[in-house]
N, C-alpha and C. Protein backbone atom coordinates (compact mmCIF):
# COMPACT_ATOMS: atom_id res chain seq x y z
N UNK A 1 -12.60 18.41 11.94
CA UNK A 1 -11.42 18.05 12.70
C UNK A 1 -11.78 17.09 13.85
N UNK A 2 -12.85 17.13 14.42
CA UNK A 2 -13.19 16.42 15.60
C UNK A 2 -13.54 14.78 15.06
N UNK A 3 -13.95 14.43 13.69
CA UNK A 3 -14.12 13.15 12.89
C UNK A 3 -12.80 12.58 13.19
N UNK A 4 -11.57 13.41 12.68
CA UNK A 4 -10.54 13.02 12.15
C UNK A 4 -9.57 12.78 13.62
N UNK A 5 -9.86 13.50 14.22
CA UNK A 5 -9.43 13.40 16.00
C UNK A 5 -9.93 12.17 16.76
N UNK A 6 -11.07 11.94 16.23
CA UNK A 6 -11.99 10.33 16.79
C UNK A 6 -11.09 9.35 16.73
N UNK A 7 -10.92 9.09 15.12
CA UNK A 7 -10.32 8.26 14.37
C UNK A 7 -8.69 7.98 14.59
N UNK A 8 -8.03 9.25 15.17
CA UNK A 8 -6.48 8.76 15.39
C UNK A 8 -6.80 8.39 17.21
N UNK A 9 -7.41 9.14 17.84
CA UNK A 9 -7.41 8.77 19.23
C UNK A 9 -8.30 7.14 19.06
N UNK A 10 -8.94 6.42 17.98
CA UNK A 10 -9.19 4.84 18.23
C UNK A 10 -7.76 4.21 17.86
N UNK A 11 -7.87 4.68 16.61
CA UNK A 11 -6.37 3.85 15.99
C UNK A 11 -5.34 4.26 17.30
N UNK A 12 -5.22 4.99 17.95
CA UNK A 12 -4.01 4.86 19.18
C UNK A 12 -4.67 4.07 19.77
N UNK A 13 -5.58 3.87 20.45
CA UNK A 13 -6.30 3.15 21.34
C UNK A 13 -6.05 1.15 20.70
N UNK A 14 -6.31 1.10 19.64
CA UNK A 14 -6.10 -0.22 19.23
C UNK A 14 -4.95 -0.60 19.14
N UNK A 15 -4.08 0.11 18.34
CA UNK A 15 -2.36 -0.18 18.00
C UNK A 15 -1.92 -0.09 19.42
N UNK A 16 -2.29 0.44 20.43
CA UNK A 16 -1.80 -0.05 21.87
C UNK A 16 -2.02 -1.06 22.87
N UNK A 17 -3.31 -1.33 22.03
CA UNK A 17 -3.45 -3.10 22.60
C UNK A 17 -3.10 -4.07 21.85
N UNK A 18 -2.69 -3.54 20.43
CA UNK A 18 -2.01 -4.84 19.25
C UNK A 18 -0.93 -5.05 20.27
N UNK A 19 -0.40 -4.10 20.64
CA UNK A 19 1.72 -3.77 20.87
C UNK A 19 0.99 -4.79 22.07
N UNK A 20 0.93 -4.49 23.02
CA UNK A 20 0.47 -5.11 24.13
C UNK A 20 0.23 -6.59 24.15
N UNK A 21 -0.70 -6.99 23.29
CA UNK A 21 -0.73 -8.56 22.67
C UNK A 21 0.01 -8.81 22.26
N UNK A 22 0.69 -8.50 21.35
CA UNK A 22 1.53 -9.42 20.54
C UNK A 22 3.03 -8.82 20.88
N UNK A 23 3.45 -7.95 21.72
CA UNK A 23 4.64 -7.30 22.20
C UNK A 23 5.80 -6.66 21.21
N UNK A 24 6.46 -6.25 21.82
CA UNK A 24 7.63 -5.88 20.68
C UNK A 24 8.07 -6.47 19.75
N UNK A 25 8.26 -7.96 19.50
CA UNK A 25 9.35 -8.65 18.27
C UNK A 25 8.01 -8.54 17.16
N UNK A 26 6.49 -8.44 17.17
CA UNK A 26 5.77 -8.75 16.60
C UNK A 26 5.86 -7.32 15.35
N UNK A 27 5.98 -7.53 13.95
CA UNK A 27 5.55 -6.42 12.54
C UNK A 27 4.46 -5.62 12.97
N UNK A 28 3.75 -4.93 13.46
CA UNK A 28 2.35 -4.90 12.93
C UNK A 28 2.19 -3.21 11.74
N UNK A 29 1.98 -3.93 11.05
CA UNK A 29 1.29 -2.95 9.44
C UNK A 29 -0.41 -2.39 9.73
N UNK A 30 0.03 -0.79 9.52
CA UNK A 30 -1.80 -0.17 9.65
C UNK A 30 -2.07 0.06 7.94
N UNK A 31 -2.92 -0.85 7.50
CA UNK A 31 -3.17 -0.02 6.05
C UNK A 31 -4.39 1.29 6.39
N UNK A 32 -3.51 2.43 5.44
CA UNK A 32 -4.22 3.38 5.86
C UNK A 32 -5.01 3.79 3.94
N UNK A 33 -6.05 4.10 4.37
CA UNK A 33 -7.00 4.05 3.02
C UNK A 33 -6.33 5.00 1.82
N UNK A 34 -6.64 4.83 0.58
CA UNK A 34 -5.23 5.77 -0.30
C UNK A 34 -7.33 6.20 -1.11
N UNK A 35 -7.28 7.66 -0.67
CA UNK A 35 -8.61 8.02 -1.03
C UNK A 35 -8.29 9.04 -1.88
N UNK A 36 -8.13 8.61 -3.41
CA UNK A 36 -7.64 9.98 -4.16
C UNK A 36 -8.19 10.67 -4.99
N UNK A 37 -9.58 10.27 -4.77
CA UNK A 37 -10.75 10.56 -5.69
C UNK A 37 -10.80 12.25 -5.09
N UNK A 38 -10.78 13.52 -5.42
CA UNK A 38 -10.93 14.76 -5.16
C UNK A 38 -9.50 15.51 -4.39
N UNK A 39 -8.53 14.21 -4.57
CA UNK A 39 -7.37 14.61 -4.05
C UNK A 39 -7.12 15.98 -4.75
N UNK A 40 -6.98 16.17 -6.11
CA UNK A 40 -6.53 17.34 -6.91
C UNK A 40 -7.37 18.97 -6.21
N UNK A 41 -8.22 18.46 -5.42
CA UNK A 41 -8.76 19.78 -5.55
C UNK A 41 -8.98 20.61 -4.27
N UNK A 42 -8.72 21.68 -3.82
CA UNK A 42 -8.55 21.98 -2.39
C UNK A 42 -9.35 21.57 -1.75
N UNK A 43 -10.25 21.35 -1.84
CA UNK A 43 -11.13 20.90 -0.50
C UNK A 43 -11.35 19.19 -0.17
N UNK A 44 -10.48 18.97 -0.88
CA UNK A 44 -10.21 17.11 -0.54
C UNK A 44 -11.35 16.49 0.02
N UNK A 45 -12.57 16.75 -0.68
CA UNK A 45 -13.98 16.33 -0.50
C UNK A 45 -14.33 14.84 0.20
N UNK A 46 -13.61 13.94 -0.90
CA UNK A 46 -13.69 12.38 -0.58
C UNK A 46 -13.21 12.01 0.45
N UNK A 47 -11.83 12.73 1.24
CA UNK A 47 -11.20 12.53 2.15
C UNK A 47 -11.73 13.22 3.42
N UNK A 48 -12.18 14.23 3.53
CA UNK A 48 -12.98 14.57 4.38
C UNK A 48 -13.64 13.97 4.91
N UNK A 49 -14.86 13.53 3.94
CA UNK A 49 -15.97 12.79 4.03
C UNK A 49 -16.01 11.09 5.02
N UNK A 50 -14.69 10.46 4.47
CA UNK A 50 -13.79 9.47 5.04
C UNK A 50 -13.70 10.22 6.42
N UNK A 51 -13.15 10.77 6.78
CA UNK A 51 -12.71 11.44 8.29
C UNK A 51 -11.26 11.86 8.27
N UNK A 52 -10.83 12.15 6.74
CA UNK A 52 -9.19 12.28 7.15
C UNK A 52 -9.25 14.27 6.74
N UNK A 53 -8.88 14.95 7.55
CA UNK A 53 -8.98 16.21 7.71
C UNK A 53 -7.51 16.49 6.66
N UNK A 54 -7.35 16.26 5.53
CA UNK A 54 -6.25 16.91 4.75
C UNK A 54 -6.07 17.97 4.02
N UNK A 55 -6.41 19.39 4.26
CA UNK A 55 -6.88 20.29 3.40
C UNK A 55 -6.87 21.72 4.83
N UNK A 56 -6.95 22.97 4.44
CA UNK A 56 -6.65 24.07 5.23
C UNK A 56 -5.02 23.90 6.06
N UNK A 57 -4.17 23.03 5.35
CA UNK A 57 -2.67 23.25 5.99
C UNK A 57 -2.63 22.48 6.83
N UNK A 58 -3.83 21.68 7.00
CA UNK A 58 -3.70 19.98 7.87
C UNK A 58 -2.86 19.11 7.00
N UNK A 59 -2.05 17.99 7.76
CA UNK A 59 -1.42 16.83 6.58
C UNK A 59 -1.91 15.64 7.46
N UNK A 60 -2.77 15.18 7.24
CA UNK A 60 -3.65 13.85 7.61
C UNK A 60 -2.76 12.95 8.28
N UNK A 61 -1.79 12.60 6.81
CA UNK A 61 -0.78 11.40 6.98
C UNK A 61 0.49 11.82 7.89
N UNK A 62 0.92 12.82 7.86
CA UNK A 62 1.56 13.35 9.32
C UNK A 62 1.03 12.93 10.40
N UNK A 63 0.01 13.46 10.40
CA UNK A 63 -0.74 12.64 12.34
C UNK A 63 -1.02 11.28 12.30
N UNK A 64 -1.25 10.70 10.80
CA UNK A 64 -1.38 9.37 11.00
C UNK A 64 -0.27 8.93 11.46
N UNK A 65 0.85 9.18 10.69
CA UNK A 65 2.39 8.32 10.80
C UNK A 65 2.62 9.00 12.22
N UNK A 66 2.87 9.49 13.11
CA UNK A 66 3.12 10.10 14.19
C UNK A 66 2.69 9.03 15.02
N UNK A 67 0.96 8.57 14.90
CA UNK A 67 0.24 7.37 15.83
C UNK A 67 0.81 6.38 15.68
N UNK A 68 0.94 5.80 14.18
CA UNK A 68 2.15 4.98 13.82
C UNK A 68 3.36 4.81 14.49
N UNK A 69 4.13 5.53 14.84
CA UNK A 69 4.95 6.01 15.16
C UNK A 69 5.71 5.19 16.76
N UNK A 70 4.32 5.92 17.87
CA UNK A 70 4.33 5.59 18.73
C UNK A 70 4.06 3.99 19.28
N UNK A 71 3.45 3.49 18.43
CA UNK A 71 3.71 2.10 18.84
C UNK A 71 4.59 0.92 17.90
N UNK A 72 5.40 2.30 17.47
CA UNK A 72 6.51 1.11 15.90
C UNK A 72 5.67 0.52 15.12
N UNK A 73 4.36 0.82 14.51
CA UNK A 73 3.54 0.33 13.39
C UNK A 73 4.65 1.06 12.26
N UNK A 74 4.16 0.04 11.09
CA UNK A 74 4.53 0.10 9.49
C UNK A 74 3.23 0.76 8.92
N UNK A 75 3.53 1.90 8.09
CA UNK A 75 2.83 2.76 7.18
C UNK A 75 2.37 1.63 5.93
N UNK A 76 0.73 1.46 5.61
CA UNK A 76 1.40 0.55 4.47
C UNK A 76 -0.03 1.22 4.08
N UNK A 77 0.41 1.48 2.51
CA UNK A 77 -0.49 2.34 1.87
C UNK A 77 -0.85 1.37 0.52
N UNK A 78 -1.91 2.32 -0.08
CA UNK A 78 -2.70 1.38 -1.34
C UNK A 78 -2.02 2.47 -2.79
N UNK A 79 -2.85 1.96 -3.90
CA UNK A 79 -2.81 2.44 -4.92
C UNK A 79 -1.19 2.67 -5.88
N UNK A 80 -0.23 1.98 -5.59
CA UNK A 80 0.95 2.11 -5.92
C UNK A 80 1.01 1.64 -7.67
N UNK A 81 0.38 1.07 -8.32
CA UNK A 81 0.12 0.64 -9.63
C UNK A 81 -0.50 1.93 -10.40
N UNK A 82 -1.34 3.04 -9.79
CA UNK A 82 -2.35 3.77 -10.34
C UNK A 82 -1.09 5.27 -10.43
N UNK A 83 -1.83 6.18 -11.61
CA UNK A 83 -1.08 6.93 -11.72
C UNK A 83 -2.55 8.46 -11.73
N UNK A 84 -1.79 9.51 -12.02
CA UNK A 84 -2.78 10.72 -11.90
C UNK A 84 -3.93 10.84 -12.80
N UNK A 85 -5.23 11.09 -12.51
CA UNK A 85 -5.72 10.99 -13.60
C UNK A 85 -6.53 12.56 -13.96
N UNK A 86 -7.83 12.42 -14.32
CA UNK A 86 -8.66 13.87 -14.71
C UNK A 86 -9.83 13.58 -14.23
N UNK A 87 -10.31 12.40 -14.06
CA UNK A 87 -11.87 12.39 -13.25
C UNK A 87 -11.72 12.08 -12.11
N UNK A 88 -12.97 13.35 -11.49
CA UNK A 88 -13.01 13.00 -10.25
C UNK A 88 -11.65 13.80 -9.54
N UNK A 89 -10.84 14.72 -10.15
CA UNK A 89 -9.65 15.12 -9.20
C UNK A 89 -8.39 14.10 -8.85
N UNK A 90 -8.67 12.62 -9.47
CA UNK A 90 -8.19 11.88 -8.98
C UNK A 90 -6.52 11.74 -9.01
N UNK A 91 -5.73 12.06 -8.07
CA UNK A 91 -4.26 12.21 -7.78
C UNK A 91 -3.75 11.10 -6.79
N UNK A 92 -4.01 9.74 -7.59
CA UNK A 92 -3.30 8.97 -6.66
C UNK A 92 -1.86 8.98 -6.18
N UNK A 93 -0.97 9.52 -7.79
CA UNK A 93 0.57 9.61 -7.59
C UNK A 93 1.11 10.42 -6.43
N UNK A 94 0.14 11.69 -6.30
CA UNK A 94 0.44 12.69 -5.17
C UNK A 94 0.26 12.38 -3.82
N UNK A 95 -0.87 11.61 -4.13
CA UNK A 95 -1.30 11.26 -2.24
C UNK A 95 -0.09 10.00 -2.10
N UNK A 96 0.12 8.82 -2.84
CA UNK A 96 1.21 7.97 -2.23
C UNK A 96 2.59 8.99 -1.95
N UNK A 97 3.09 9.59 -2.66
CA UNK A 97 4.21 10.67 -2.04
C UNK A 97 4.05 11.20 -1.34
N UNK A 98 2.32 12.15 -0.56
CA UNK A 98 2.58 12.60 0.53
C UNK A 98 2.55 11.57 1.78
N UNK A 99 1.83 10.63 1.59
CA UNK A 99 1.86 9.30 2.74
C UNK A 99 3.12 9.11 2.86
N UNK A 100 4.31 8.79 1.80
CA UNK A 100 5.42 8.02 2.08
C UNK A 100 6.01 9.25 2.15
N UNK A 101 5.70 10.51 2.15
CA UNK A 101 6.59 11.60 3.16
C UNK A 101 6.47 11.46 4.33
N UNK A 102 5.27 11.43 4.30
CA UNK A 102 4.62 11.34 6.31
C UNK A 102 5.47 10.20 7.01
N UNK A 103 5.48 9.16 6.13
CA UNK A 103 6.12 7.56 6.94
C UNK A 103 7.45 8.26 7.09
N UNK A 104 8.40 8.71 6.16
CA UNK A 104 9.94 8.95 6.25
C UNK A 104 10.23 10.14 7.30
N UNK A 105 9.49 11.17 6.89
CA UNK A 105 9.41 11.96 8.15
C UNK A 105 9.02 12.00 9.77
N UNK A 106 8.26 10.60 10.06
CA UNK A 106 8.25 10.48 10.92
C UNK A 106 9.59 8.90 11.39
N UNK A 107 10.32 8.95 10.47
CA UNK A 107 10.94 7.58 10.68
C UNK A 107 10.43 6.15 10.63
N UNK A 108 9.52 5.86 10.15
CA UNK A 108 8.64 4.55 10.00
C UNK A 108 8.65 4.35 8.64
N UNK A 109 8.33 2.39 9.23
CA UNK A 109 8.58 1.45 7.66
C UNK A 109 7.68 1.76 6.49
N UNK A 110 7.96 2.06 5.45
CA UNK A 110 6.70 2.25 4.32
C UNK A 110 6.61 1.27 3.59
N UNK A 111 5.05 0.47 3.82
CA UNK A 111 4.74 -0.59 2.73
C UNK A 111 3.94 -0.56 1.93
N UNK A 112 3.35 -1.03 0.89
CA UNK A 112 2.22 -1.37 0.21
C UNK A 112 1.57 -1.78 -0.80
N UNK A 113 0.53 -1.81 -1.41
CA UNK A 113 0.04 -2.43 -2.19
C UNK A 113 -0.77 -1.91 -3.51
N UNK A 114 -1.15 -2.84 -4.60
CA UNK A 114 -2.12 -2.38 -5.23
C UNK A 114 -3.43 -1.99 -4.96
N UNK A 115 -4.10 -1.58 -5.43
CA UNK A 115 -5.52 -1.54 -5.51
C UNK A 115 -6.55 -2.17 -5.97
N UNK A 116 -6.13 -1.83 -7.50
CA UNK A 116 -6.68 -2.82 -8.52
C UNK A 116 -6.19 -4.02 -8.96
N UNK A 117 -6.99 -5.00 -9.54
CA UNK A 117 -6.84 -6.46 -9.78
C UNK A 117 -5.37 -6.27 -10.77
N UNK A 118 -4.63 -6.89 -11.35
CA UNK A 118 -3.58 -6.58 -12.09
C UNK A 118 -3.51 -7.35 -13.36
N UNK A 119 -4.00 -8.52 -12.92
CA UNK A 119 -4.91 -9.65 -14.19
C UNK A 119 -6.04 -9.58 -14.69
N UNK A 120 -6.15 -8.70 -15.48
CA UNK A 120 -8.17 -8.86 -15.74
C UNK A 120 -8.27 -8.67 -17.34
N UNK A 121 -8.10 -9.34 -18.40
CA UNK A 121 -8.06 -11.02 -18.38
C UNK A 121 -6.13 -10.92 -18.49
N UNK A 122 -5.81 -10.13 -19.30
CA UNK A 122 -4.26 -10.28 -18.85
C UNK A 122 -3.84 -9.78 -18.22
N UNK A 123 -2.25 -9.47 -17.71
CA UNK A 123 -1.59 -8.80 -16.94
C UNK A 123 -1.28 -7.33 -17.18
N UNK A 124 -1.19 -6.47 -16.73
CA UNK A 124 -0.80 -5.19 -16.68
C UNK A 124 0.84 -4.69 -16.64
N UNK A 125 1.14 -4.86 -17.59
CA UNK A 125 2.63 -4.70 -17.76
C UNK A 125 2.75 -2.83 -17.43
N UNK A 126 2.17 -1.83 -17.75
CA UNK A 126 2.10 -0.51 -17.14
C UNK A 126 2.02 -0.53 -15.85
N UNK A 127 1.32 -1.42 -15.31
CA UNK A 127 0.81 -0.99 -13.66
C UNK A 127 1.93 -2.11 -12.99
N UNK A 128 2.51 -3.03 -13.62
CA UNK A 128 3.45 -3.75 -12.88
C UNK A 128 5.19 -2.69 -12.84
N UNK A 129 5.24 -1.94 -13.94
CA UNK A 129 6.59 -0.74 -13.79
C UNK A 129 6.21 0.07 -13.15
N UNK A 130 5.17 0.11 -13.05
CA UNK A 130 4.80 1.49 -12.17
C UNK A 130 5.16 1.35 -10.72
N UNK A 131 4.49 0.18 -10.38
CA UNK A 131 4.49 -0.20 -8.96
C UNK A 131 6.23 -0.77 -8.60
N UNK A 132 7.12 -1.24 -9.58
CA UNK A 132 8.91 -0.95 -9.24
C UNK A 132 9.03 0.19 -9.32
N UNK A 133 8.51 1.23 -10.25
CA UNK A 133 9.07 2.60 -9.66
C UNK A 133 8.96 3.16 -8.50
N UNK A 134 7.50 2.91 -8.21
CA UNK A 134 7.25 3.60 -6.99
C UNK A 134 7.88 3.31 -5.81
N UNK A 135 7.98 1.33 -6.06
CA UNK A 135 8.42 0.76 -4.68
C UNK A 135 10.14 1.55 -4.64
N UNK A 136 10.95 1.73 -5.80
CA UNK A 136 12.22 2.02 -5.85
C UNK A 136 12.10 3.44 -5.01
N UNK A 137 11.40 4.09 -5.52
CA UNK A 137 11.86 5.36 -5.12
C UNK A 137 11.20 6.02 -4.06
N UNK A 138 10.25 4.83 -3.52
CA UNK A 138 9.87 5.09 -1.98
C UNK A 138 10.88 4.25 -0.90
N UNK A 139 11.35 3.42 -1.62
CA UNK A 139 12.48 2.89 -0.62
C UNK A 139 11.08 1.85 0.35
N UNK A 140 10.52 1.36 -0.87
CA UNK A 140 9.44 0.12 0.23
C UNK A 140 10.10 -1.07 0.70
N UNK A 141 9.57 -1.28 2.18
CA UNK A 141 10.18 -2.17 2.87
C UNK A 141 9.41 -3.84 2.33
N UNK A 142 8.50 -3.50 1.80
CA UNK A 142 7.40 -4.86 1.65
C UNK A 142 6.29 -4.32 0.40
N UNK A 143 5.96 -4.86 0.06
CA UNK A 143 4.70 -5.26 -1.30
C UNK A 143 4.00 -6.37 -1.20
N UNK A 144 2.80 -6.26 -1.01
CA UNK A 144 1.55 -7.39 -0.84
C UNK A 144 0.69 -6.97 -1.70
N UNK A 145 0.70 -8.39 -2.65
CA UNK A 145 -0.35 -8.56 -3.90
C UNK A 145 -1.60 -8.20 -3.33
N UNK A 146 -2.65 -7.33 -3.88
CA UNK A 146 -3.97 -7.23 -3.29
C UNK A 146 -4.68 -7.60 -4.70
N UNK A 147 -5.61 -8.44 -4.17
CA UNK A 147 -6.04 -9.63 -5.62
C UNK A 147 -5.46 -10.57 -6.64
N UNK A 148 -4.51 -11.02 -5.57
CA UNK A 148 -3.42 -11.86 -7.03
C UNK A 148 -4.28 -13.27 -7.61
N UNK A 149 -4.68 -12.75 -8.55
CA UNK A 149 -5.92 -13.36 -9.72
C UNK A 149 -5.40 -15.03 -9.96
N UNK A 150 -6.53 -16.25 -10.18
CA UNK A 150 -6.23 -16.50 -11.28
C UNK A 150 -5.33 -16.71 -12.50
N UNK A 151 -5.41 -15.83 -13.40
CA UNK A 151 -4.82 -15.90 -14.86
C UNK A 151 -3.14 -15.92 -14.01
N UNK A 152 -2.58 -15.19 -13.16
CA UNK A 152 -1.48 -14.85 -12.52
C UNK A 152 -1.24 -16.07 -12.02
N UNK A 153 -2.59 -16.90 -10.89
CA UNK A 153 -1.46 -18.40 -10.21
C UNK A 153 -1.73 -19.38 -11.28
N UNK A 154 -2.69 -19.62 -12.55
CA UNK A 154 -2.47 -20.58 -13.48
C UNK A 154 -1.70 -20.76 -14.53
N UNK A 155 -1.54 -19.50 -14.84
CA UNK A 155 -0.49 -19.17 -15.77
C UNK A 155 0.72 -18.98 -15.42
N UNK A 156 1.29 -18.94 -14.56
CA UNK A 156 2.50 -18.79 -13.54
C UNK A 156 3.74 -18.37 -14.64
N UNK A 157 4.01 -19.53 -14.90
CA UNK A 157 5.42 -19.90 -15.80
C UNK A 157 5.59 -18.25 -17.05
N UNK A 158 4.32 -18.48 -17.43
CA UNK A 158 3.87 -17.51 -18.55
C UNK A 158 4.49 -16.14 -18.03
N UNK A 159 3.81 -15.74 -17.18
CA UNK A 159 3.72 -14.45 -16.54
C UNK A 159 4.74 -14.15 -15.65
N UNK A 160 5.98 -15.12 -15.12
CA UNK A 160 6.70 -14.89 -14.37
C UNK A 160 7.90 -14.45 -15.65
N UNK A 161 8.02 -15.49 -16.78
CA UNK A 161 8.48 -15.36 -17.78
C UNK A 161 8.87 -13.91 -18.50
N UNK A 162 7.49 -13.10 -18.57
CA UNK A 162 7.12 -11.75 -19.36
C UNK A 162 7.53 -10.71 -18.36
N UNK A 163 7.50 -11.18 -17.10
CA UNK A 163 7.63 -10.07 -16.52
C UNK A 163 8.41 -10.21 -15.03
N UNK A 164 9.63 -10.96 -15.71
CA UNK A 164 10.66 -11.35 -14.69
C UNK A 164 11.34 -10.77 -13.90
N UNK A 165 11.77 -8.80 -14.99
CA UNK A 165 11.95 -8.27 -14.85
C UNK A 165 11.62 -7.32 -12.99
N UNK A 166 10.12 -7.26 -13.03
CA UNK A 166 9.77 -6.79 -12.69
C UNK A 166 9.42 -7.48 -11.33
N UNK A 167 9.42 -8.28 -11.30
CA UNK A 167 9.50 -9.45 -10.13
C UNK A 167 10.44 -9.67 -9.63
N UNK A 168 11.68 -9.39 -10.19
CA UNK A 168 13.11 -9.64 -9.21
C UNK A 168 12.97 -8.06 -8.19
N UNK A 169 12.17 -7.40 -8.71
CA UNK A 169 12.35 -5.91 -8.10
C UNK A 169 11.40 -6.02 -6.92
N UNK A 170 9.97 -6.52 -7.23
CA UNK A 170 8.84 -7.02 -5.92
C UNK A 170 9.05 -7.43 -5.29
N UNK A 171 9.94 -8.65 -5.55
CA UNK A 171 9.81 -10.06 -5.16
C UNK A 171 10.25 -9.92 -3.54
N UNK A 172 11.87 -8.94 -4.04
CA UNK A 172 12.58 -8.39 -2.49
C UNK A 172 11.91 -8.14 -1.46
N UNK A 173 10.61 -7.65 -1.30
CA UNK A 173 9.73 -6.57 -0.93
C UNK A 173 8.23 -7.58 -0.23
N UNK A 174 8.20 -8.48 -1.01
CA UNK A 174 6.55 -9.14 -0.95
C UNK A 174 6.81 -10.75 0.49
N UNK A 175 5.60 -10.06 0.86
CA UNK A 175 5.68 -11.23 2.32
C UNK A 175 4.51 -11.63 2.52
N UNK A 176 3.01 -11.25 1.61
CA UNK A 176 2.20 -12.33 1.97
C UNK A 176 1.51 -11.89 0.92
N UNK A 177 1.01 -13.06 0.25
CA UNK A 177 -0.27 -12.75 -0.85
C UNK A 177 -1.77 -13.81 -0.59
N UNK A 178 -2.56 -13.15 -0.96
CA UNK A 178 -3.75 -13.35 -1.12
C UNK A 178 -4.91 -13.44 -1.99
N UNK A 179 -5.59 -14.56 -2.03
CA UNK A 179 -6.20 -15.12 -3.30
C UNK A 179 -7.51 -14.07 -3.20
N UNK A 180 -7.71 -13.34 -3.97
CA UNK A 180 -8.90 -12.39 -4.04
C UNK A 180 -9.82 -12.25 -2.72
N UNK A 181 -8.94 -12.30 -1.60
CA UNK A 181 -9.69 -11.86 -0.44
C UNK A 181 -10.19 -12.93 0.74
N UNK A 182 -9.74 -14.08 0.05
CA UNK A 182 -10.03 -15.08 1.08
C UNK A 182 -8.80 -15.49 1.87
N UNK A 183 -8.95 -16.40 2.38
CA UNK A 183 -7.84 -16.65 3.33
C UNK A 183 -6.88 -17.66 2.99
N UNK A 184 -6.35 -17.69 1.50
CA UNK A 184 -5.43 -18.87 1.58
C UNK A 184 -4.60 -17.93 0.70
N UNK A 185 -3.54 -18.09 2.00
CA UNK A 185 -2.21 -17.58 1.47
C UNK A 185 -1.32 -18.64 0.88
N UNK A 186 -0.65 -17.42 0.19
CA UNK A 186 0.76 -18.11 -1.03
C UNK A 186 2.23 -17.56 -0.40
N UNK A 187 3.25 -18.65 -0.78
CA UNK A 187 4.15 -17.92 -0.50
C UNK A 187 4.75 -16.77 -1.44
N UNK A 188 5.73 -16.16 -0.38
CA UNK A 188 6.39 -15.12 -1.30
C UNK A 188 6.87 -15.73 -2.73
N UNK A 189 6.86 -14.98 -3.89
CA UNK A 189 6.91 -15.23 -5.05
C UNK A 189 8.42 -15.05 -5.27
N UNK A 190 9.26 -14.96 -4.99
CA UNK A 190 11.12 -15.32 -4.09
C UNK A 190 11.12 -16.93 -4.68
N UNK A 191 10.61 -18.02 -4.46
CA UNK A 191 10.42 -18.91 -4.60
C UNK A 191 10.26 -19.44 -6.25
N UNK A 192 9.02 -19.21 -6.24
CA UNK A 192 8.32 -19.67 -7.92
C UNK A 192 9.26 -18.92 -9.17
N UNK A 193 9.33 -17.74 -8.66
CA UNK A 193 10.18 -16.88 -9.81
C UNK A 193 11.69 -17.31 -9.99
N UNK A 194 11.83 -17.76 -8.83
CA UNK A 194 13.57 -18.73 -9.02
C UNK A 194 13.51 -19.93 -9.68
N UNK A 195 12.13 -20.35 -9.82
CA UNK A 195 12.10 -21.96 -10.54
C UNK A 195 11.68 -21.64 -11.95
N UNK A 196 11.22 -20.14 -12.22
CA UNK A 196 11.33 -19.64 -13.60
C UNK A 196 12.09 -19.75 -14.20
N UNK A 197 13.16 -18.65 -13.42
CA UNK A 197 14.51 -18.79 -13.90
C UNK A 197 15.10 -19.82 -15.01
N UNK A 198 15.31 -21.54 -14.00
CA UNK A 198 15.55 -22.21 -15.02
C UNK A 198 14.83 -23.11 -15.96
């Protein structure tokens, strides 16, 4: 508990000098780590280990969103494409529902993202419905591509084409993407997917 006490008394400590810099009109989004490797199993091993105390009737993401809270930060969580699995305990579906309980229950914006690449060598038509379900029925304020590949900005036409569907549902949602981690942003895909259209 005293790891996990460190860690929200910095994150207050920083998100109070973001607010401070950049003042009230400014977004600011905390991505908080989506660690769901041993999620399934009481002693939430992986998460521990991380410093997030979720296990003995603690709820991690409660005290996170609470810190959140206090300086009007946005909840913005990972793994929204991934679903439950058997190795490793791994319960990603459960931990994004208890995070985006924590955000709603404390009244704060819930955003977020993938994890995994979504193009590798094609597109992921499972992990692209997945991630409209989730965003639907978390009521997400925003979606940011994490690794938007390649095969995705060369193939554009292709892939906006196949999965148009699913992009009029993101699209609402998405405000900054990023080329596998470097620094050249794209615009919202609002744009390109309207020139699909015709």
């Amino acid at each position: 508990n005293w790891y996990f006490q460190s860690l929200l008394t910095h994150g207050n400590n920083v998100l109070k000098q973001a607010r401070k810099a950049f003042g009230p009109s400014v977004n600011i989004g905390v991505k908080v780590s989506g660690i769901h490797w041993w999620y399934g199993v009481s002693n939430h091993a992986a998460e521990l280990t991380a410093g997030y105390f979720n296990t003995d009737g603690h709820d991690a993401y409660a005290e996170i969103a609470s810190i959140l809270k206090e300086s009007k930060a946005e909840f913005d969580f990972t793994c929204l494409e991934m679903w439950d699995g058997t190795d490793c305990g791994s319960r990603p579906e459960q931990l994004v529902k208890q995070a985006y309980n924590a955000a709603s229950n404390a009244g704060i914006e819930f955003t977020g993202e993938n994890a995994l690449e979504l193009c590798v060598p094609s597109c992921n038509t499972n992990a692209l419905n997945h991630i409209v379900h989730v965003s639907q029925s978390a009521h997400l304020k925003e979606f940011t591509y994490l690794r938007l590949s390649r095969p995705l900005v060369d193939d554009s036409y292709k892939f906006k084409t196949k999965h148009h569907q699913q992009l009029q549902v993101v699209e609402r949602m998405c405000v900054s993407h990023m080329l596998q981690g470097s620094n050249w942003s794209l615009e919202c895909l609002a744009e390109s997917t309207a020139s699909a259209r015709h």
